[in-house]
Protein backbone atom coordinates (compact mmCIF):
# COMPACT_ATOMS: atom_id res chain seq x y z
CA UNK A 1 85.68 85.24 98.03
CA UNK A 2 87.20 87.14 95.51
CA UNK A 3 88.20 85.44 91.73
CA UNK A 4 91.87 84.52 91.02
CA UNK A 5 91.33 87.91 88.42
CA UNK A 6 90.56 90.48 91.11
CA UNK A 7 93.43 89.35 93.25
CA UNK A 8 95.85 89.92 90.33
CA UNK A 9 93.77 92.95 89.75
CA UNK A 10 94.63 93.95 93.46
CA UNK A 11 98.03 92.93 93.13
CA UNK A 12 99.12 95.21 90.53
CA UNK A 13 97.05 98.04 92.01
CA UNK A 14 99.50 97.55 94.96
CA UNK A 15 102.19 97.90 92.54
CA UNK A 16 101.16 100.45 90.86
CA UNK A 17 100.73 102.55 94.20
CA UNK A 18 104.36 101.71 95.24
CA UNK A 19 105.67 102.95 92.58
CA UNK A 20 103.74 106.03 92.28
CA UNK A 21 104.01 107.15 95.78
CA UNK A 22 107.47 106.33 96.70
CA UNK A 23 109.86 108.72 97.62
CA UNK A 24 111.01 110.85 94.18
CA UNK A 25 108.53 109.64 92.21
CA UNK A 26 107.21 112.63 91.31
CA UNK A 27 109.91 114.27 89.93
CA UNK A 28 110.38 110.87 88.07
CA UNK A 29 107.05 110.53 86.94
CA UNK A 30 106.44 114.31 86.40
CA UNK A 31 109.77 115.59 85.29
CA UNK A 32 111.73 118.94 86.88
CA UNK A 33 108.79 121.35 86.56
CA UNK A 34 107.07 118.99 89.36
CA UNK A 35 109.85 119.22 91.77
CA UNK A 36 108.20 120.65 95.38
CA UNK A 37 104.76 119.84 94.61
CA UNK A 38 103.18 116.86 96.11
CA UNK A 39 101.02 114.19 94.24
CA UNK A 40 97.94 115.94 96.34
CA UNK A 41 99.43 119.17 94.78
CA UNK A 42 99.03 117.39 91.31
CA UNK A 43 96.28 115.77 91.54
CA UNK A 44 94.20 119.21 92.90
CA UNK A 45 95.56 120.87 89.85
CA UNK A 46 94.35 118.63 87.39
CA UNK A 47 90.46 118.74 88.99
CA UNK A 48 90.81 123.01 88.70
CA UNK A 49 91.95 122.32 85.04
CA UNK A 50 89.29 119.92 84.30
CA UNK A 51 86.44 121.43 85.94
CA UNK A 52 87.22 124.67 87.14
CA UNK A 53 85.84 127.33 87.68
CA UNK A 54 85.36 125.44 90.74
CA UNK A 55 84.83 126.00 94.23
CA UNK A 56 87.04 124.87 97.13
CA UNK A 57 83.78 123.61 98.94
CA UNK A 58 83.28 121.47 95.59
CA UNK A 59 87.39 119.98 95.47
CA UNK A 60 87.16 119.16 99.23
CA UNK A 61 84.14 116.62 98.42
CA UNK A 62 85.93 116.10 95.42
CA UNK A 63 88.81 114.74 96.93
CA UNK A 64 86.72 113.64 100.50
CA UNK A 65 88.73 116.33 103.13
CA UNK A 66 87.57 119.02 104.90
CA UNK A 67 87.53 122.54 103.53
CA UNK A 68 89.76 123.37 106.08
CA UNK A 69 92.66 120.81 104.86
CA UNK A 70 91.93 121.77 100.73
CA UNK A 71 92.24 125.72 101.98
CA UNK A 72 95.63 124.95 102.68
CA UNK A 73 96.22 122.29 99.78
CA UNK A 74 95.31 124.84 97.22
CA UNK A 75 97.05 128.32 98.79
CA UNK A 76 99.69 126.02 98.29
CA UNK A 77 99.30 126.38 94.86
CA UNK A 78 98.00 130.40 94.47
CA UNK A 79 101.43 130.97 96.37
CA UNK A 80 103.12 129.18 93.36
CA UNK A 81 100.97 131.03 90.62
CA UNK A 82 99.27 127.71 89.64
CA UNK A 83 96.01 128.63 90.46
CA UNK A 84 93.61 131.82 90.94
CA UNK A 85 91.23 133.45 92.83
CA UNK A 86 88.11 134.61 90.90
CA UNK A 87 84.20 136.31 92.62
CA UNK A 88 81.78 133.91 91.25
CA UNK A 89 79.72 136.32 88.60
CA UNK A 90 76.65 134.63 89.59
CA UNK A 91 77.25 135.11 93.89
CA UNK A 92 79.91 137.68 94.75
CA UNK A 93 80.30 135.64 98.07
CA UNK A 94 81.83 132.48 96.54
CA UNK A 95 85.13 132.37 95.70
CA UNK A 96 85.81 130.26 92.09
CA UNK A 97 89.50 128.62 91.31
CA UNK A 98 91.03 128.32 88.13
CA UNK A 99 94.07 127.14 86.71
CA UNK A 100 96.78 129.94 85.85
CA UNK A 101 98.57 130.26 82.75
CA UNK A 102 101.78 128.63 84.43
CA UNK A 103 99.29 125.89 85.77
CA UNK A 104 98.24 125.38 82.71
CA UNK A 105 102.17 124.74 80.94
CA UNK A 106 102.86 123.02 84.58
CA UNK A 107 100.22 120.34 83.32
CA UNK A 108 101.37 120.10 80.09
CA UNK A 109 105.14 119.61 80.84
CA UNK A 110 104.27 116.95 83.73
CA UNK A 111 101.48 115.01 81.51
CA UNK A 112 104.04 115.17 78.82
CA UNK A 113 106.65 113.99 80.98
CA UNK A 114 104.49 111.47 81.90
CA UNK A 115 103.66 110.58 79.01
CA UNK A 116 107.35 109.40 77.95
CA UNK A 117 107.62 107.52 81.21
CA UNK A 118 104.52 105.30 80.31
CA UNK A 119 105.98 105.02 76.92
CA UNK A 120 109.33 103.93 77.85
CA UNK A 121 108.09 101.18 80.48
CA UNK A 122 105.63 99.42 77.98
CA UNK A 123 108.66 100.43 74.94
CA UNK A 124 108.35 96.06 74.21
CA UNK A 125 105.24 95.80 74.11
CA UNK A 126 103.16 95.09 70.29
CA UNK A 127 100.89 98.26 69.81
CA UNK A 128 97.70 96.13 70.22
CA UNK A 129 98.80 95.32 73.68
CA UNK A 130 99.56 99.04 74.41
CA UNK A 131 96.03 100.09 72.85
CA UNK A 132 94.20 97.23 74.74
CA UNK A 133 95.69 97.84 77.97
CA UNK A 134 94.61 101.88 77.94
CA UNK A 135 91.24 100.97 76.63
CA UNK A 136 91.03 98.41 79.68
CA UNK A 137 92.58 100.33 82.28
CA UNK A 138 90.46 103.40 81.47
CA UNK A 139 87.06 101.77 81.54
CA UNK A 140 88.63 99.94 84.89
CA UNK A 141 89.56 103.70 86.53
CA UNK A 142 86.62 105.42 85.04
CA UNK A 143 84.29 104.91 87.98
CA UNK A 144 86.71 105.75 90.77
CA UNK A 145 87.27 109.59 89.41
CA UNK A 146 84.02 111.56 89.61
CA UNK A 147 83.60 114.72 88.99
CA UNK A 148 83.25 117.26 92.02
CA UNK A 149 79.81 118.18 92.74
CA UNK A 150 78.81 121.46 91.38
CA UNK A 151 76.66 123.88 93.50
């Protein structure tokens, strides 16, 4: 049975998800230069900024779907300039993503968006509180992001 800590814990995952997923959050979340893309669309970005050059094989286990589904996921995002389409130096066969120059300010306008939206819902709170809760929350999220396997 789970301690009175991990049901809170639970709790304000379930929150947390709510608020994140429902309908417009994105654009409030992510600000106008979001608007169209899906959190999917997002969240694929940031793994070809972080670890690209990557391969599509690598995302899809990555983000546990089928090549198939991330082959649509991420034309999504070519079609929009996010993303491109590089030969791998070392195999001519493979295909490589990275992010775009636009992808790149995309990111940067949506973190920073973000950035003021997390900042304006803990604007009460003491500094310590603010520090302690990133430190916490990080070391509590760090395990559920890996990185994509690399082949």
């Amino acid at each position: 049975m789970p301690d009175d800590d991990a049901v809170r814990l639970q709790a304000a995952l379930t929150r947390l998800l709510r608020w994140a997923t429902r309908p417009g959050s994105i654009e409030d979340r992510a600000g106008p230069a979001a608007a169209g893309l899906t959190p999917t669309d997002l969240w694929l970005l940031d793994g070809v900024t972080r670890y690209g050059p990557v391969r599509s094989s690598d995302l899809a286990a990555w983000q546990g779907v089928d090549r198939s589904t991330i082959t649509v996921q991420l034309r999504r995002l070519e079609e929009r300039g996010l993303v491109v389409r590089t030969p791998d130096p070392a195999d001519g066969r493979v295909v490589l993503l990275t992010v775009s120059t636009t992808g790149q300010e995309l990111r940067e306008a949506v973190d920073g968006h973000g950035a003021q939206v997390v900042d304006g819902l803990a604007a009460g709170w003491r500094a310590a509180d603010r520090a302690r809760l990133a430190e916490l929350f990080d070391r509590f999220t760090a395990g559920m992001d890996t990185e994509p396997p690399r082949h």
